[in-house]
N, C-alpha and C. Protein backbone atom coordinates (compact mmCIF):
# COMPACT_ATOMS: atom_id res chain seq x y z
N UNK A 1 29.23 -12.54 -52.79
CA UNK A 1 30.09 -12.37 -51.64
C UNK A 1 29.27 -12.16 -50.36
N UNK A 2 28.58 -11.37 -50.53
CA UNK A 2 27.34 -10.78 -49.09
C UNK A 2 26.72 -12.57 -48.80
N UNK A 3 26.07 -13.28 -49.63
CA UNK A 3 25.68 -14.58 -49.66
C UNK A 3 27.19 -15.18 -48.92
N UNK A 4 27.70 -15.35 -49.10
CA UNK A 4 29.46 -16.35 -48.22
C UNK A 4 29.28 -15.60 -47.13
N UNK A 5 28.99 -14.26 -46.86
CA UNK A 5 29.79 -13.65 -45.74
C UNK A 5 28.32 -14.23 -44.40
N UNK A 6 26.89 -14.23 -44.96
CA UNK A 6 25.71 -14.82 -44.36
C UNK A 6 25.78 -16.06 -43.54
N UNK A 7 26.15 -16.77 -44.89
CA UNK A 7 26.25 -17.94 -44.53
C UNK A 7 27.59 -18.65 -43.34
N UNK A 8 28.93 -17.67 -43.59
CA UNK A 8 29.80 -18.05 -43.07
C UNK A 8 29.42 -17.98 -41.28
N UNK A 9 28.72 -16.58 -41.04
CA UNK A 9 28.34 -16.20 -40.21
C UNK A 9 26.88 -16.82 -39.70
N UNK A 10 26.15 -17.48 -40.06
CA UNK A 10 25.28 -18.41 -39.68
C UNK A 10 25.91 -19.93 -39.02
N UNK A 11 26.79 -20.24 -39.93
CA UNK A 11 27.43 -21.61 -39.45
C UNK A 11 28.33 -20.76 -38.92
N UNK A 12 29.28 -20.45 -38.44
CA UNK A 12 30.02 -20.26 -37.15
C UNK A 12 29.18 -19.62 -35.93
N UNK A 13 27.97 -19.60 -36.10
CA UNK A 13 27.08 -18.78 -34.87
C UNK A 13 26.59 -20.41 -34.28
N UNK A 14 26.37 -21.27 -35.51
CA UNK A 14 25.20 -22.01 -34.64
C UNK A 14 26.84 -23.35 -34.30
N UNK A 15 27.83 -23.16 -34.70
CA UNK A 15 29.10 -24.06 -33.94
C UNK A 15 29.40 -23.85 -32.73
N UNK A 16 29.23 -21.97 -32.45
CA UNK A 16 29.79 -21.28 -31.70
C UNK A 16 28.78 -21.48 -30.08
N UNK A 17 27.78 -21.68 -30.63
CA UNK A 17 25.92 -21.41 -29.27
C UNK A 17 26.19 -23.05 -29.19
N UNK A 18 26.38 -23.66 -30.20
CA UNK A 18 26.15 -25.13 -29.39
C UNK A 18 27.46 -26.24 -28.97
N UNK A 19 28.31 -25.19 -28.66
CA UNK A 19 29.03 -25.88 -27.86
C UNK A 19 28.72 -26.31 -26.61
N UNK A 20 29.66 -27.17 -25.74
CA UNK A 20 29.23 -27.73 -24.34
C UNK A 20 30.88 -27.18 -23.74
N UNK A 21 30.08 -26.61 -22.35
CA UNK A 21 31.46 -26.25 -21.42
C UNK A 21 31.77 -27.90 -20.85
N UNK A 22 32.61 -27.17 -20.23
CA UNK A 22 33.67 -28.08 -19.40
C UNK A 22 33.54 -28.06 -17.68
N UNK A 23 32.35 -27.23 -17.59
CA UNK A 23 31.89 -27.15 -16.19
C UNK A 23 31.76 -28.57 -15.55
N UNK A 24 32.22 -28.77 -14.25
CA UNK A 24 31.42 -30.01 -13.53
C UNK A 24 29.78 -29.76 -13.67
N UNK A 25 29.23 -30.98 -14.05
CA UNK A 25 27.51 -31.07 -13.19
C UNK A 25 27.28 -30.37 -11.82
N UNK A 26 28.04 -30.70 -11.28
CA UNK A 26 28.04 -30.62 -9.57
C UNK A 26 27.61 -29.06 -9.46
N UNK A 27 28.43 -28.06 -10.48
CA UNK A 27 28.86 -26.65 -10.26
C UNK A 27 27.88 -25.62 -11.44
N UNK A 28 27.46 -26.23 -12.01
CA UNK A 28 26.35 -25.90 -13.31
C UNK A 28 25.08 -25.47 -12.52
N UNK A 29 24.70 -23.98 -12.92
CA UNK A 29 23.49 -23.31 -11.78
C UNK A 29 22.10 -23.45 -12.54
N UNK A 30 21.11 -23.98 -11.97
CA UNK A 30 20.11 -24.22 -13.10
C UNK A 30 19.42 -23.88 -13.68
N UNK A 31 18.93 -23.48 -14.47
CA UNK A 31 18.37 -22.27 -15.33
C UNK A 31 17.42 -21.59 -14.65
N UNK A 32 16.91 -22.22 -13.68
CA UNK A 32 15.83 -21.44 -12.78
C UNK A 32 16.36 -20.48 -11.53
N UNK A 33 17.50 -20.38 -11.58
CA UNK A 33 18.52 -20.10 -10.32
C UNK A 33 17.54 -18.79 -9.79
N UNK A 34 17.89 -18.17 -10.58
CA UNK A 34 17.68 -16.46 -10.22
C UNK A 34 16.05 -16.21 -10.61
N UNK A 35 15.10 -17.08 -10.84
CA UNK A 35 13.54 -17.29 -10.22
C UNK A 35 13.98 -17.72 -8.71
N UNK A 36 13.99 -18.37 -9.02
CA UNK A 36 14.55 -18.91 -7.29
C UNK A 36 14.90 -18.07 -6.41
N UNK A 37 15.45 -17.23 -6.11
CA UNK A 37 16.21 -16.39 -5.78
C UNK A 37 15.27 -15.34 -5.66
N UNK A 38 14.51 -14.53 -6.86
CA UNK A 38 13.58 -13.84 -7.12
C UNK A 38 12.46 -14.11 -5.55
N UNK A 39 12.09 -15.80 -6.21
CA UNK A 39 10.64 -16.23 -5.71
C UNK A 39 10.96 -16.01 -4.07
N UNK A 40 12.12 -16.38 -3.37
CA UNK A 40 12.77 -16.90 -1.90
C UNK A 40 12.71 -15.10 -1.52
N UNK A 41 13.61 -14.62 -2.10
CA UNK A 41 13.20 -13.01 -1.94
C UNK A 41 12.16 -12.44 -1.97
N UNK A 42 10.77 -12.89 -2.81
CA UNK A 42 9.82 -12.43 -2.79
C UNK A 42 8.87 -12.97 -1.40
N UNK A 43 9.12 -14.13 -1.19
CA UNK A 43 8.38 -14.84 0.27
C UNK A 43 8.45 -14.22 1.54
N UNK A 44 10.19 -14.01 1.74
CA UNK A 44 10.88 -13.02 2.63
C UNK A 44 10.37 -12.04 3.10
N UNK A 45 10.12 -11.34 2.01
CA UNK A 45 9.85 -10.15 1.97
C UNK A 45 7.91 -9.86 2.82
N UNK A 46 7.24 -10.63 2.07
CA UNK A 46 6.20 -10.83 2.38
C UNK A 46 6.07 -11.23 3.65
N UNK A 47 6.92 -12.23 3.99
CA UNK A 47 6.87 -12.58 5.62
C UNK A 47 6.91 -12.06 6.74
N UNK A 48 7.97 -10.90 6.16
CA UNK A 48 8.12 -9.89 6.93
C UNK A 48 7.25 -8.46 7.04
N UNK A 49 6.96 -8.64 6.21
CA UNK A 49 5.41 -7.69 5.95
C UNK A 49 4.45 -8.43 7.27
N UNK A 50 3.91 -9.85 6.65
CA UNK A 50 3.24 -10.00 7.72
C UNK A 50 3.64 -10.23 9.51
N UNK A 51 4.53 -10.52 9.71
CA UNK A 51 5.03 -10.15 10.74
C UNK A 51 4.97 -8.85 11.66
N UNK A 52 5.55 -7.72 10.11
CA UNK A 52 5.02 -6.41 10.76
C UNK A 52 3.61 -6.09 11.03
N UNK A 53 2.92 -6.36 10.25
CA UNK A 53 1.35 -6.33 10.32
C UNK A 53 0.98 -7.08 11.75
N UNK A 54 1.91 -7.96 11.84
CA UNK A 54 1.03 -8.80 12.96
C UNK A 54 1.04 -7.96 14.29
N UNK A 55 2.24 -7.06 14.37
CA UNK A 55 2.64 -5.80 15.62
C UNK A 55 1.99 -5.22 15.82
N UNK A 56 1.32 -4.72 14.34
CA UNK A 56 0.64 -3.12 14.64
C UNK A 56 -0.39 -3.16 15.16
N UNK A 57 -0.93 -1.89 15.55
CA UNK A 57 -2.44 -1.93 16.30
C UNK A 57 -3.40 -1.85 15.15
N UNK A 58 -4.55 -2.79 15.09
CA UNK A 58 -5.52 -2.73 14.04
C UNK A 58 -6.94 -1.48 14.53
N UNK A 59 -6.40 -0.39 13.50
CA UNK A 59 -7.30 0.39 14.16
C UNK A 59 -9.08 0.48 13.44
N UNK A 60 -8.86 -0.27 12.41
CA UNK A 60 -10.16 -0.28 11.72
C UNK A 60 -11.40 -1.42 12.08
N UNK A 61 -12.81 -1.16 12.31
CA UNK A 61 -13.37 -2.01 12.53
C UNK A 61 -14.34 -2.61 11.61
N UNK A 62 -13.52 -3.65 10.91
CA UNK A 62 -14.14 -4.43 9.68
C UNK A 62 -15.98 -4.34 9.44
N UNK A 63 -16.64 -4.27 10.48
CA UNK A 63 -18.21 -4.44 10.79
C UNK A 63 -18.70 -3.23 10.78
N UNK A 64 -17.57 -2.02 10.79
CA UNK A 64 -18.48 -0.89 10.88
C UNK A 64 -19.35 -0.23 9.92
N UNK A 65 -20.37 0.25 10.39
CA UNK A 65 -21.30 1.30 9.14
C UNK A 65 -21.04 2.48 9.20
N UNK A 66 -20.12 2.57 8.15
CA UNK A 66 -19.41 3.88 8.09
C UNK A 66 -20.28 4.65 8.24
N UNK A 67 -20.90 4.77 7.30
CA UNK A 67 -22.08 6.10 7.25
C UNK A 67 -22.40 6.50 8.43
N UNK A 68 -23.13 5.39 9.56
CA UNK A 68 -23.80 5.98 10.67
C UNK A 68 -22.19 6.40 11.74
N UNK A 69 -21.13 5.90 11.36
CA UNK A 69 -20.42 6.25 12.20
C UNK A 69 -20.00 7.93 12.03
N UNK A 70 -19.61 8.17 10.56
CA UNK A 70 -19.36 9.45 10.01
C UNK A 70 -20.43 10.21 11.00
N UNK A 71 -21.81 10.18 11.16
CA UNK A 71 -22.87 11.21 11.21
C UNK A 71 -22.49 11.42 12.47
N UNK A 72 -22.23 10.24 13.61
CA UNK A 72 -21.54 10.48 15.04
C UNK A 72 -20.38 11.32 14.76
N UNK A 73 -19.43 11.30 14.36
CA UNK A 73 -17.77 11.61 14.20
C UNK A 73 -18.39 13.42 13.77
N UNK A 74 -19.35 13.73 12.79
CA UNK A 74 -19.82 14.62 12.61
C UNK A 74 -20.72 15.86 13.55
N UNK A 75 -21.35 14.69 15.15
CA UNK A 75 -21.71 15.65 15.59
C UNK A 75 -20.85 15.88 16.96
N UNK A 76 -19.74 15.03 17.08
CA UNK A 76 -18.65 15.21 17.64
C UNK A 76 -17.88 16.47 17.54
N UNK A 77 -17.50 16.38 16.54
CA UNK A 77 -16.51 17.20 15.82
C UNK A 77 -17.09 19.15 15.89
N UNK A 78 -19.08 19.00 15.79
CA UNK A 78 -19.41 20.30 15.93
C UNK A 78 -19.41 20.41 17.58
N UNK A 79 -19.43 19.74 18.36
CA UNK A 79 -19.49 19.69 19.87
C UNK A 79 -17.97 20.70 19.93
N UNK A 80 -16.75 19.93 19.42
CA UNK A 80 -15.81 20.19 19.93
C UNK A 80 -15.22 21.03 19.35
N UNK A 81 -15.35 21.74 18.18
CA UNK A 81 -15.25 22.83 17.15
C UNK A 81 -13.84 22.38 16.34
N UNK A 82 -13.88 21.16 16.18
CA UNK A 82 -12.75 20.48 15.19
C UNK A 82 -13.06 20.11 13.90
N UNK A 83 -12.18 19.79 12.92
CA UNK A 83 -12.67 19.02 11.62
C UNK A 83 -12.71 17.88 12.19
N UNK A 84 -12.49 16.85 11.03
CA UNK A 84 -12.57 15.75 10.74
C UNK A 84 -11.20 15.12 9.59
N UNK A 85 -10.91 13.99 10.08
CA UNK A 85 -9.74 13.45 9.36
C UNK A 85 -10.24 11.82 9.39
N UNK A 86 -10.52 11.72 8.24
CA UNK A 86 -10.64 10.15 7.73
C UNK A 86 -9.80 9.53 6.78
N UNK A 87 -9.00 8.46 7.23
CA UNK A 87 -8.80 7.79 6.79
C UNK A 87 -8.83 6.21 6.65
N UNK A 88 -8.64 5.98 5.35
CA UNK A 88 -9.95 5.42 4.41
C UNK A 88 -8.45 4.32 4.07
N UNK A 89 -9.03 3.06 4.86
CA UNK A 89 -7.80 1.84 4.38
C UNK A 89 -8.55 0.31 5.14
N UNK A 90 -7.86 -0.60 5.61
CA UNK A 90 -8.25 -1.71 6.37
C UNK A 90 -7.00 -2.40 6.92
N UNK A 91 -7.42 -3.20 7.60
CA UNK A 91 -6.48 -4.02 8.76
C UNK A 91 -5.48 -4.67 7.69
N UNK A 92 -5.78 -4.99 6.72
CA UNK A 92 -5.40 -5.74 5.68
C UNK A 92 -3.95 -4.99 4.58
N UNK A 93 -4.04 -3.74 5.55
CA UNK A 93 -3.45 -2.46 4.35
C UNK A 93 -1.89 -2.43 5.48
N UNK A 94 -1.10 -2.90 4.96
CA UNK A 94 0.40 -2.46 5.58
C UNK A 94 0.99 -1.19 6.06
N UNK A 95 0.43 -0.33 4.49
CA UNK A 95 0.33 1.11 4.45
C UNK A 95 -0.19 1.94 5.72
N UNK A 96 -1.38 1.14 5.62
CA UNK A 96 -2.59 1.88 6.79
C UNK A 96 -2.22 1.84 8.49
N UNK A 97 -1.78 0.46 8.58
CA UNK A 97 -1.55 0.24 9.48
C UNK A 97 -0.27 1.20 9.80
N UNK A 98 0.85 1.40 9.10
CA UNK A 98 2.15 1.96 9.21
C UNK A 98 1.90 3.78 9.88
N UNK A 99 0.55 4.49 8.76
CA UNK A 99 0.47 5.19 8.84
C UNK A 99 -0.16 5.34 10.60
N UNK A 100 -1.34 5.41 11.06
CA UNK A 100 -1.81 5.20 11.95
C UNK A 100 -0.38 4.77 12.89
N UNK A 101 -0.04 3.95 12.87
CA UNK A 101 0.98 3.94 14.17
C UNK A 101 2.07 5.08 13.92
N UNK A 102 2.28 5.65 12.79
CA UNK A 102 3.15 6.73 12.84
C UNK A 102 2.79 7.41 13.83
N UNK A 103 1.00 8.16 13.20
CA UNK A 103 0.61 9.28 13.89
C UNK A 103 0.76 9.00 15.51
N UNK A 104 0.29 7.69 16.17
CA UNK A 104 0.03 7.69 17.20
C UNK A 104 1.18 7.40 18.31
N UNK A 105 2.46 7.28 17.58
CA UNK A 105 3.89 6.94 18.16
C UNK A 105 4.47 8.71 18.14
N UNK A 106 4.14 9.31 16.92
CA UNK A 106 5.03 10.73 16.86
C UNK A 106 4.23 11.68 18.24
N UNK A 107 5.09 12.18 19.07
CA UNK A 107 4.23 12.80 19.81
C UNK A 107 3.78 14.93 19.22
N UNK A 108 4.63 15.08 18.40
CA UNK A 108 4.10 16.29 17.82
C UNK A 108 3.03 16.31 16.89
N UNK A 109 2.99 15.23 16.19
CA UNK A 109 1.84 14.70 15.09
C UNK A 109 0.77 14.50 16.08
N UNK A 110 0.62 13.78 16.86
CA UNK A 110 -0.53 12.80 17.64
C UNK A 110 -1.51 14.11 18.68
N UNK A 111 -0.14 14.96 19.06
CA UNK A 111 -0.50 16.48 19.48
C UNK A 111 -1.62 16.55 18.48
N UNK A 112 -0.99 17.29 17.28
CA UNK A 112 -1.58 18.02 16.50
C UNK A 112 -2.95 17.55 15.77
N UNK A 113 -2.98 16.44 15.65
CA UNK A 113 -4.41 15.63 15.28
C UNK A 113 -4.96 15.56 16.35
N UNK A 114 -4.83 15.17 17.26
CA UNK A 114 -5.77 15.30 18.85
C UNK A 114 -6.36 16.96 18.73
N UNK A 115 -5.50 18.05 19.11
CA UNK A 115 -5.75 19.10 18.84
C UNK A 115 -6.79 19.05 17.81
N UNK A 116 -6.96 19.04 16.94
CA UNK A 116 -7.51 19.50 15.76
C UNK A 116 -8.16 19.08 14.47
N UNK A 117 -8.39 17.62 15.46
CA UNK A 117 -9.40 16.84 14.26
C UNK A 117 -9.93 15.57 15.60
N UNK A 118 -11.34 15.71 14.52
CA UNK A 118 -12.07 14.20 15.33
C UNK A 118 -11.37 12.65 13.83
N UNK A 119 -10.55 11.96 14.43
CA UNK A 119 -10.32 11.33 13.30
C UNK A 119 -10.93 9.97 13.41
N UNK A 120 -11.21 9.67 12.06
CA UNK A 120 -11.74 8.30 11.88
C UNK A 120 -11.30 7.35 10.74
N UNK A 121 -11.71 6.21 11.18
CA UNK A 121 -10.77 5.05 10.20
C UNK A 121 -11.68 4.58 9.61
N UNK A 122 -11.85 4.57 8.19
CA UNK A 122 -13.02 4.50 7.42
C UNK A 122 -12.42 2.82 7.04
N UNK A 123 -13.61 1.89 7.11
CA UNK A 123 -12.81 0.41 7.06
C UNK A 123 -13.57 0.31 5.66
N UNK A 124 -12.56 -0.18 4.37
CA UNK A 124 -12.52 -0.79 3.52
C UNK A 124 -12.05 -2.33 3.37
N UNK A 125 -12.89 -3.14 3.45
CA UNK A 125 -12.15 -4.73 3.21
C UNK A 125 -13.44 -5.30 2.17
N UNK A 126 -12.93 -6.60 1.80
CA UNK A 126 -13.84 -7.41 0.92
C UNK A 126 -15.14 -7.76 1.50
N UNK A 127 -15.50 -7.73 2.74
CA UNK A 127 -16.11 -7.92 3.79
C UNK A 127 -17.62 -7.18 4.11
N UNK A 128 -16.21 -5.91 4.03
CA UNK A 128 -17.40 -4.53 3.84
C UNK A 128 -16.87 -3.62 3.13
N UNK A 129 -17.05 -3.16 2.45
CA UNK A 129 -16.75 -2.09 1.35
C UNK A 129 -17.18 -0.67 1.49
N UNK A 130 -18.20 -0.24 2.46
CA UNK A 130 -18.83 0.52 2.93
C UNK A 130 -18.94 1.55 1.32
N UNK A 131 -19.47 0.94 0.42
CA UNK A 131 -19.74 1.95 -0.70
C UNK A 131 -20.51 2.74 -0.59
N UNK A 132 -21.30 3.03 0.20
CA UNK A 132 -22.40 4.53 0.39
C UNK A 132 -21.78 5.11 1.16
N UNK A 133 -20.85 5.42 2.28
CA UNK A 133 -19.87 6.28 2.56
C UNK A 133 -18.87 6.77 1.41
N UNK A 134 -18.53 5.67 1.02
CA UNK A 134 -17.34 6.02 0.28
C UNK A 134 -17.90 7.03 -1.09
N UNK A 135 -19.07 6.75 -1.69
CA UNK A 135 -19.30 7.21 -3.20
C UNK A 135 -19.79 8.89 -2.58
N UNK A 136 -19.80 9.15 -1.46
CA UNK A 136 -20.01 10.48 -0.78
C UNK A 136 -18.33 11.26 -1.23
N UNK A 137 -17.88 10.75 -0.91
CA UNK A 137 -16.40 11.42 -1.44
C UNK A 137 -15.40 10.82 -2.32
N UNK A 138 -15.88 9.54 -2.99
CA UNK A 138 -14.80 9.55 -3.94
C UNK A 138 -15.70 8.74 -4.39
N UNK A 139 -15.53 8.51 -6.12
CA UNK A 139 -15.47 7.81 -7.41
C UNK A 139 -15.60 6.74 -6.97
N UNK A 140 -16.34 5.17 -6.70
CA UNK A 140 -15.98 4.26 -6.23
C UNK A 140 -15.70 3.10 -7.70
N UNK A 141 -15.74 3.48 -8.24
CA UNK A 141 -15.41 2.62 -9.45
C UNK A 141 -13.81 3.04 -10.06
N UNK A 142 -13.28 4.08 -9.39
CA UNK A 142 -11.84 4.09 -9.84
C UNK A 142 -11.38 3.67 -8.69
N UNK A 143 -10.02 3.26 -8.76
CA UNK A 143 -9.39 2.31 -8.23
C UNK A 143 -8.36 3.21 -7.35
N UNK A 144 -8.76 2.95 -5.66
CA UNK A 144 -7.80 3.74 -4.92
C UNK A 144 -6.51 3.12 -4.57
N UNK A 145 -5.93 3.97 -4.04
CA UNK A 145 -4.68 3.39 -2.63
C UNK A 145 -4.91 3.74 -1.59
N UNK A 146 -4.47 2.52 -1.13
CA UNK A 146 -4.80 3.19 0.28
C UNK A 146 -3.43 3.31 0.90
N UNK A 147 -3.24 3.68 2.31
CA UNK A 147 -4.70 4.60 2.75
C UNK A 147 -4.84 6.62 1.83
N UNK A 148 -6.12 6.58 1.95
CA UNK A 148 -6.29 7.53 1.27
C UNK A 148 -7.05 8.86 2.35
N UNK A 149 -6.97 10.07 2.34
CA UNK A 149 -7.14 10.80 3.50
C UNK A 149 -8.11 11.82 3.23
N UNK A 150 -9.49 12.30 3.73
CA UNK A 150 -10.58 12.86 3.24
C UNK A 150 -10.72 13.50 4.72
N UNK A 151 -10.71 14.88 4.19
CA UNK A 151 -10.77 16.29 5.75
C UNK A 151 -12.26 17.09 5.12
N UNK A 152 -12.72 16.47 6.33
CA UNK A 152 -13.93 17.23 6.41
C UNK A 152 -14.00 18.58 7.34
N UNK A 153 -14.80 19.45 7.28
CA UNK A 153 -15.07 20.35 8.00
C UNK A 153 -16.20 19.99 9.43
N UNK A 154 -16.39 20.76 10.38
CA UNK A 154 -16.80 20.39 11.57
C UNK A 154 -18.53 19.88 11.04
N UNK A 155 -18.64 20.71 9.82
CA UNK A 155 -20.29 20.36 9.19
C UNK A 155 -19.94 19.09 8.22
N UNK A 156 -18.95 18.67 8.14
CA UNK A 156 -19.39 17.38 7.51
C UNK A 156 -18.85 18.04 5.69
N UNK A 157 -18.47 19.17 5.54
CA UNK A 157 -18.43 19.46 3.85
C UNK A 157 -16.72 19.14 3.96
N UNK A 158 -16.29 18.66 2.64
CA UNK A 158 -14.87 18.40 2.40
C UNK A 158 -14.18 19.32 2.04
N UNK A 159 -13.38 19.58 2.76
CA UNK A 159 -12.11 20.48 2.23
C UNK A 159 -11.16 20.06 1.37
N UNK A 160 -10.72 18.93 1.85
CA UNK A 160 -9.71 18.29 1.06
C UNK A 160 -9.68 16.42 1.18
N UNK A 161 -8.77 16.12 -0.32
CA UNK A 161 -9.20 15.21 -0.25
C UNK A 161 -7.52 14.39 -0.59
N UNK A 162 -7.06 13.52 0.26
CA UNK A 162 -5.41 12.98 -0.54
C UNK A 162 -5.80 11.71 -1.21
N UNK A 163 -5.77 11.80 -2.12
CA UNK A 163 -6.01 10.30 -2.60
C UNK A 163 -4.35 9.57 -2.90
N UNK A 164 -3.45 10.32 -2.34
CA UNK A 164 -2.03 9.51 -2.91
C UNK A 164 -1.45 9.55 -1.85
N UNK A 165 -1.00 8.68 -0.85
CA UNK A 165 -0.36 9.02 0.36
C UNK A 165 0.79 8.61 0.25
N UNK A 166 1.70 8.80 -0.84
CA UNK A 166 2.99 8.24 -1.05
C UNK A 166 3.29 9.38 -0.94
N UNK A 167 3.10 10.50 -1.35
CA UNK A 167 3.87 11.78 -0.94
C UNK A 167 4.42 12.02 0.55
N UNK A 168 3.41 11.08 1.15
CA UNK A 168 3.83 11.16 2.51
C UNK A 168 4.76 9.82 3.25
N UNK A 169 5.64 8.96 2.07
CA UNK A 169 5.39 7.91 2.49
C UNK A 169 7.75 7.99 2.77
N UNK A 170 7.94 7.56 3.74
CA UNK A 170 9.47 7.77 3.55
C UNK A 170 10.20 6.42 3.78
N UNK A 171 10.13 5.81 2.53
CA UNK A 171 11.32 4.29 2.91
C UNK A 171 10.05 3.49 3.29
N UNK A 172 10.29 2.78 4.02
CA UNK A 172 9.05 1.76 4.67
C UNK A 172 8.21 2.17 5.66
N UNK A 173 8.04 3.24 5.69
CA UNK A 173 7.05 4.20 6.55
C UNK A 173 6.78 5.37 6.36
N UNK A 174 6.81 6.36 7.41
CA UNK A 174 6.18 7.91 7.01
C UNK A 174 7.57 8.71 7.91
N UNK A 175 7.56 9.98 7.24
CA UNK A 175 8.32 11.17 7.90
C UNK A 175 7.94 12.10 7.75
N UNK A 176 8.44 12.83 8.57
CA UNK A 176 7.75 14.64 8.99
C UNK A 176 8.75 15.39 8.02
């Protein structure tokens, strides 16, 4: 009986899957529809990314030597009895860029970093990688996000270090 009930249920499955509707051609969506859809949404999206990117102010300078810039930013910073705020991204970074124009659009933020830090934009691209800055404060063989945020003290020693700036990150930008 279990054998009839298998079988009955095998042949009415494969009668049942290979039928043909009654749809027009015209109106039949094609199996790729919703890739399509996916892919057109995914372009969009990107386009508009670069678009935004294309607005922002590029504050990083692809050519720089970090290192010798840090040691300036360092004897700055003891001149003026401030830390230091680096962050560590490239022109290339949506994120980076977003962040940076936050700070420099919010006027209580832009206060408060003016006040109280010499800040610098540590440039990461394929270009330059600035790995002897970077292996000074982070792991360079694990894999960051950017942008990522490293507070030095007016001597150059680290206090702190954000390596996740999504905590700070609200919707498609940043909030206080």
């Amino acid at each position: 009986m279990k054998k009839l009930t298998i079988i009955a249920f095998l042949g009415l499955g494969v009668l049942g899957f290979s039928q043909t509707t009654n749809i027009p051609q015209e109106t039949k969506m094609p199996d790729n529809t919703l890739l399509v859809k996916t892919g057109q949404t995914e372009l969009e999206a990107k386009k508009k990314s670069a678009e935004e990117k294309a607005k922002l102010p590029k504050p990083y300078d692809p050519k720089a030597d970090a290192q010798k810039d840090i040691s300036k930013v360092i004897a700055q910073a003891k001149k003026e009895g401030k830390n230091i705020m680096i962050q560590a991204g490239g022109n290339w970074c949506i994120w980076c860029l977003r962040f940076n124009n936050f700070v420099q659009t919010t006027p209580e933020l832009k206060e408060l970093v003016d006040k109280n830090y010499v800040y610098y934009h540590m440039n990461y691209s394929p270009d330059n990688k600035n790995g002897k800055a970077f292996s000074k404060y982070v792991d360079i063989k694990e894999k960051q996000g950017y942008p990522f945020f490293i507070v030095l003290d007016k001597n150059g020693k680290v206090l702190h270090i954000l390596k996740d700036s999504s905590v700070l990150e609200e919707g498609k930008g940043y909030g206080l």
